[in-house]
N, C-alpha and C. Protein backbone atom coordinates (compact mmCIF):
# COMPACT_ATOMS: atom_id res chain seq x y z
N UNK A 1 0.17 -8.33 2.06
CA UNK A 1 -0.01 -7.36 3.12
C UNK A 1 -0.03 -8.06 4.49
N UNK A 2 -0.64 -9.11 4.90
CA UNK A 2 -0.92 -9.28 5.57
C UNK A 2 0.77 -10.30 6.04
N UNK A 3 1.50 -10.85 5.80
CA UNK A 3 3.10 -11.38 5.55
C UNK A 3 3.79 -9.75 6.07
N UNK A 4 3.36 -8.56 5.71
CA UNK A 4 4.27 -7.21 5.83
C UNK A 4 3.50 -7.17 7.76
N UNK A 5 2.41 -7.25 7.64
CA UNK A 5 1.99 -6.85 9.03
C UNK A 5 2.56 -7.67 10.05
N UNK A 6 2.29 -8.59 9.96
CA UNK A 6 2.66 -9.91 10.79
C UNK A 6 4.14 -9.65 11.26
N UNK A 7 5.14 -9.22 10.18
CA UNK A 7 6.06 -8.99 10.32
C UNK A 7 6.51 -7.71 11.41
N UNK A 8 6.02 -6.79 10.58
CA UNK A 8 5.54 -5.73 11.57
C UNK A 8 5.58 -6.06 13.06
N UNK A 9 4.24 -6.54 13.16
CA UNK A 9 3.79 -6.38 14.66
C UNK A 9 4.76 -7.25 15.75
N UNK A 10 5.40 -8.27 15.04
CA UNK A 10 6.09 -9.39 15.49
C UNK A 10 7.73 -8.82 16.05
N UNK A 11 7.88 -7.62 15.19
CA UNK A 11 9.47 -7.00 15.50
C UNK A 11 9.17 -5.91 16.50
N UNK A 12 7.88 -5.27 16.40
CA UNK A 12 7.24 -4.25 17.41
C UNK A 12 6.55 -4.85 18.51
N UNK A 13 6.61 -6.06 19.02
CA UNK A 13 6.08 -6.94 20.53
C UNK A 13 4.45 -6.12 19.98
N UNK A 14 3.82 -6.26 19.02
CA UNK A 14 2.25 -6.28 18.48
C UNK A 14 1.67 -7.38 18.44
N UNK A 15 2.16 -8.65 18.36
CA UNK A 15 1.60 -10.21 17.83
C UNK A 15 0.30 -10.22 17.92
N UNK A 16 -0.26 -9.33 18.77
CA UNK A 16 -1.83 -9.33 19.56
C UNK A 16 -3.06 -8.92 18.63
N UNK A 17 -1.83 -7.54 17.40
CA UNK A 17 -2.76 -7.43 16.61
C UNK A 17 -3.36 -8.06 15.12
N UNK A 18 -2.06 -9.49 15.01
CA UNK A 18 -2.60 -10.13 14.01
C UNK A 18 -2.60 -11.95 14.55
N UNK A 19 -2.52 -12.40 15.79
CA UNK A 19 -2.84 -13.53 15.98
C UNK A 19 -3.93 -14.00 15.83
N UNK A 20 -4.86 -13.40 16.49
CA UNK A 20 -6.34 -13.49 16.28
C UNK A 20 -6.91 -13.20 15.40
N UNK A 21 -6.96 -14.03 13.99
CA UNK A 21 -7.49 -13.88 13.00
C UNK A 21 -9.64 -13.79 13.39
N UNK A 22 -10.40 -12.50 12.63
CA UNK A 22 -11.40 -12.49 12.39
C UNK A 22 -12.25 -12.96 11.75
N UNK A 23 -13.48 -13.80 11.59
CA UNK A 23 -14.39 -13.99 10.15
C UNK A 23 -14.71 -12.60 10.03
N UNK A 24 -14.89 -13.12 8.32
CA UNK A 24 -14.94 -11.95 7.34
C UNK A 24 -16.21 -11.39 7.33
N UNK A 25 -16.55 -10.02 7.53
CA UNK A 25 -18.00 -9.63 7.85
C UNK A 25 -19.02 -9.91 6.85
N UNK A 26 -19.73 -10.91 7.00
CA UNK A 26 -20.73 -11.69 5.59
C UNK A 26 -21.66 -10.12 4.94
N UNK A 27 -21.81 -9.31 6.49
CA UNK A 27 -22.94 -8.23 5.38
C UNK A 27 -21.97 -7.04 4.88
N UNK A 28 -20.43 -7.38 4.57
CA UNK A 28 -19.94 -6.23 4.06
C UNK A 28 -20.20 -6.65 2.45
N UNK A 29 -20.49 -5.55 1.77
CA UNK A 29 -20.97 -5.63 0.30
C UNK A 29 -19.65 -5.81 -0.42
N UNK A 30 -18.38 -6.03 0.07
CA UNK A 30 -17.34 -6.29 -0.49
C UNK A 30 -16.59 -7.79 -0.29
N UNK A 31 -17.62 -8.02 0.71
CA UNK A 31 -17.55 -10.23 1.21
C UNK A 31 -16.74 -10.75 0.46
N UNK A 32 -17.77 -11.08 -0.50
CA UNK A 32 -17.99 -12.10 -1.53
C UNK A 32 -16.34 -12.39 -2.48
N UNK A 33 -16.24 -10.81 -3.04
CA UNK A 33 -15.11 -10.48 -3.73
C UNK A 33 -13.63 -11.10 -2.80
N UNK A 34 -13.43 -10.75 -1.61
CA UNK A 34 -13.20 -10.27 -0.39
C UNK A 34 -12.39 -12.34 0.00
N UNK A 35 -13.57 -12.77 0.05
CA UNK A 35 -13.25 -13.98 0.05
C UNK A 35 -12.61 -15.21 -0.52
N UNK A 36 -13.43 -14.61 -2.06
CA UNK A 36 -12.65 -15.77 -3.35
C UNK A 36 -11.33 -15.23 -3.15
N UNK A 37 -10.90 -13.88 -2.79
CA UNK A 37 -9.64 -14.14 -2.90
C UNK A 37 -8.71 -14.23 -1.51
N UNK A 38 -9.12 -13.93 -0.69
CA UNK A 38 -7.96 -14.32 0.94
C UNK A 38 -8.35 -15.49 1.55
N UNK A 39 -9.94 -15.85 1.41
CA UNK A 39 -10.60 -16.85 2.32
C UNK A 39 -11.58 -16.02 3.45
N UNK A 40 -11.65 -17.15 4.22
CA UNK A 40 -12.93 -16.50 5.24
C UNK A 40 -12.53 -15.60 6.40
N UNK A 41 -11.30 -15.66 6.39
CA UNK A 41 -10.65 -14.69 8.04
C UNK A 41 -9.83 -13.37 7.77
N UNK A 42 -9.89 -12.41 8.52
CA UNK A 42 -9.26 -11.23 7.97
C UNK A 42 -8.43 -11.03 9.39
N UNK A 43 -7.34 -9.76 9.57
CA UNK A 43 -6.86 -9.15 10.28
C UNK A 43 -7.24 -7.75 10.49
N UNK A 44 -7.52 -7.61 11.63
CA UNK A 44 -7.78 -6.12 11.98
C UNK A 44 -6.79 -5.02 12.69
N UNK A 45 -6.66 -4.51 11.47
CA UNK A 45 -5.04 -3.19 11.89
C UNK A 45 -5.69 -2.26 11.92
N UNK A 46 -6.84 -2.26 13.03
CA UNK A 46 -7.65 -0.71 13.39
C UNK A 46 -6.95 0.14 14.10
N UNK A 47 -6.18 -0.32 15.32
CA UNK A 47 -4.76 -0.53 16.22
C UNK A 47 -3.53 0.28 15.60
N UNK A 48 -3.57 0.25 14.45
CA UNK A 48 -2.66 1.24 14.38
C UNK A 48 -2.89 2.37 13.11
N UNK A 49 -1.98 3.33 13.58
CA UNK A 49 -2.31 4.31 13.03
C UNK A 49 -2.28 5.12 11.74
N UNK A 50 -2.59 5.52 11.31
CA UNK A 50 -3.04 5.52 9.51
C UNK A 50 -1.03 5.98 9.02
N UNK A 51 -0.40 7.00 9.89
CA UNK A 51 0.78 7.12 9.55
C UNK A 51 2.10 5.89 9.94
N UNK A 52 1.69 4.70 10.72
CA UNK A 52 2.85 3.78 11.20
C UNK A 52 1.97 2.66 9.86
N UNK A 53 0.92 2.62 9.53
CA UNK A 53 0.34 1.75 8.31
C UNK A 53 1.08 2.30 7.34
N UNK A 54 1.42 3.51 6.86
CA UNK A 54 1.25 4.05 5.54
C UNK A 54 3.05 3.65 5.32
N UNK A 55 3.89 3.88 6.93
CA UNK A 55 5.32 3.84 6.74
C UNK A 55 5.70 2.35 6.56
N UNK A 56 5.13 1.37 7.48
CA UNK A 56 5.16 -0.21 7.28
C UNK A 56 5.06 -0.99 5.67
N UNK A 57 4.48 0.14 4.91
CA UNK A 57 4.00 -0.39 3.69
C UNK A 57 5.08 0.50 2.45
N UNK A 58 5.23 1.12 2.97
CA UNK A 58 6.01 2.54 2.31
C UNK A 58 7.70 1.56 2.63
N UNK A 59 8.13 1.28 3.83
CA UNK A 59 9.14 0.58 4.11
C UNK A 59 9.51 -1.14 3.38
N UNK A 60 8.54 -1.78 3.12
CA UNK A 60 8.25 -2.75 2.47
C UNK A 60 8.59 -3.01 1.12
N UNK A 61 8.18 -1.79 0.99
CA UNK A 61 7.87 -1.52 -0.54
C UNK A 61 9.49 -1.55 -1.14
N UNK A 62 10.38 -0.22 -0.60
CA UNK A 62 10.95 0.00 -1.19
C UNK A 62 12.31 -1.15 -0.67
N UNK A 63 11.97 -1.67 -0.49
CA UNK A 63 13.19 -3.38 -0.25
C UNK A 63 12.92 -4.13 -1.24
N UNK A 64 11.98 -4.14 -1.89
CA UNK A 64 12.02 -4.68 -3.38
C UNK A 64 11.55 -4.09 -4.80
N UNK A 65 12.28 -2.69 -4.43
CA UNK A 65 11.83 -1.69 -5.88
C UNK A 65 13.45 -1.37 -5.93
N UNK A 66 13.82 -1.33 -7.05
CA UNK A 66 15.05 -0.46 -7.49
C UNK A 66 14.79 0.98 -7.28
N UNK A 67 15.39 1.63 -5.83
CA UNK A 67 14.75 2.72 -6.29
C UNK A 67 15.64 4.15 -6.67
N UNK A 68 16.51 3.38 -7.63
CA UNK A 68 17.45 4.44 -8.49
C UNK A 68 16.49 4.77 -9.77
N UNK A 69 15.80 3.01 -10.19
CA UNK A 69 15.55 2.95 -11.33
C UNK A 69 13.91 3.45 -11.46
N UNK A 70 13.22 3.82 -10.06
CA UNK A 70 12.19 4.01 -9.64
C UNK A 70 12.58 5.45 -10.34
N UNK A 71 13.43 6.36 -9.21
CA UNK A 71 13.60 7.85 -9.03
C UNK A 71 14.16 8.03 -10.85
N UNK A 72 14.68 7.27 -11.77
CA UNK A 72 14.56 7.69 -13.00
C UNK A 72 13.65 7.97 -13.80
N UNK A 73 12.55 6.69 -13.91
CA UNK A 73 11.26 6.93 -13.99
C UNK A 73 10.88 8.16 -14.03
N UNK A 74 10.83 8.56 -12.39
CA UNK A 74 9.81 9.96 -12.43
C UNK A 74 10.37 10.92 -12.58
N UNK A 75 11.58 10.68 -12.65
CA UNK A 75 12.08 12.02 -13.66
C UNK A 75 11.69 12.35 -15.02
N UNK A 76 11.84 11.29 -15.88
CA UNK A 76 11.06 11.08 -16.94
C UNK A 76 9.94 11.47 -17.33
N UNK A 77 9.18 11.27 -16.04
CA UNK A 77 7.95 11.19 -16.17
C UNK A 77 7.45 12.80 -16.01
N UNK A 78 8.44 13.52 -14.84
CA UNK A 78 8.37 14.65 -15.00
C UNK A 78 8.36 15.73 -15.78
N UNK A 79 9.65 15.10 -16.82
CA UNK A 79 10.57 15.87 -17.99
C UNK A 79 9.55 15.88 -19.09
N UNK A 80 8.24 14.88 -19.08
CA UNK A 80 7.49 14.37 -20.18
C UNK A 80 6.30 15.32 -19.83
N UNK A 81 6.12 15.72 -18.34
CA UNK A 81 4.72 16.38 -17.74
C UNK A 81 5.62 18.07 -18.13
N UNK A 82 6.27 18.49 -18.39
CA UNK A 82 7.09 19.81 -18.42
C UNK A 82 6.72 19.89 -19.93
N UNK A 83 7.21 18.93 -20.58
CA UNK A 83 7.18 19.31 -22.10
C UNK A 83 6.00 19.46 -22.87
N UNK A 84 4.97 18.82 -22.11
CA UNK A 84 3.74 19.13 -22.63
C UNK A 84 2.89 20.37 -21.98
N UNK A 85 3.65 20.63 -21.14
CA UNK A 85 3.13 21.83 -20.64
C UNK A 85 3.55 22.87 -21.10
N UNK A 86 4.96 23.33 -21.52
CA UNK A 86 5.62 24.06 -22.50
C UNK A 86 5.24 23.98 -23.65
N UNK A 87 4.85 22.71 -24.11
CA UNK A 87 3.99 22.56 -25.68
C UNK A 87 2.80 23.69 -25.63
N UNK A 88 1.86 23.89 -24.84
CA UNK A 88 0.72 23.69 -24.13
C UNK A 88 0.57 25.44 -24.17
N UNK A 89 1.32 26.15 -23.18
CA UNK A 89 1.71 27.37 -22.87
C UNK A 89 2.22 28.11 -24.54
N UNK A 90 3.01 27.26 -25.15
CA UNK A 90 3.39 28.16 -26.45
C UNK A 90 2.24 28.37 -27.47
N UNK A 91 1.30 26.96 -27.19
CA UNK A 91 0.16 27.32 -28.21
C UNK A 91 -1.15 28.36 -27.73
N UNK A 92 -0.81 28.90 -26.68
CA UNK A 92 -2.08 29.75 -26.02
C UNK A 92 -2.80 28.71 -26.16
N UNK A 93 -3.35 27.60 -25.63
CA UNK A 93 -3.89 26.58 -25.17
C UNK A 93 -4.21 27.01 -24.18
């Protein structure tokens, strides 16, 4: 995530919002966990907004998903949520 932001902010003239790395807030009850795995400094993407976060990550994403083989899937997955529902409906269930 933090490789997707950087990137981000760096093509959007943002650099400001991940140069300045933070220490990690010791009294958040999620620290500890928090730490063993990134280390002691975090980035703060308070700065932007829950819909340019959700597309940055959403955009990311799908540059390394097949997403023919994605959109088959949930067809599948659909065709599988239909049939049990038709199962479902015939048994007065």
């Amino acid at each position: 995530m933090k490789k997707i932001l950087k990137n981000y902010c760096h093509e959007n003239n943002m650099d400001y919002l991940v140069s300045q790395p933070n220490p990690t807030k010791l009294t958040d009850s999620r620290a500890d966990k928090y730490i063993k795995k990134f280390g002691k400094t975090c980035w703060e993407v308070d700065a932007l907004n829950p819909q340019t976060l959700t597309s940055i990550v959403e955009e990311n994403i799908n540059e390394i998903i097949d997403i023919d083989q994605y959109n088959t899937m949930l067809d599948e997955e659909n065709a599988g949520i239909q049939e049990l529902k038709d199962f479902i409906n015939s048994r007065n269930l």
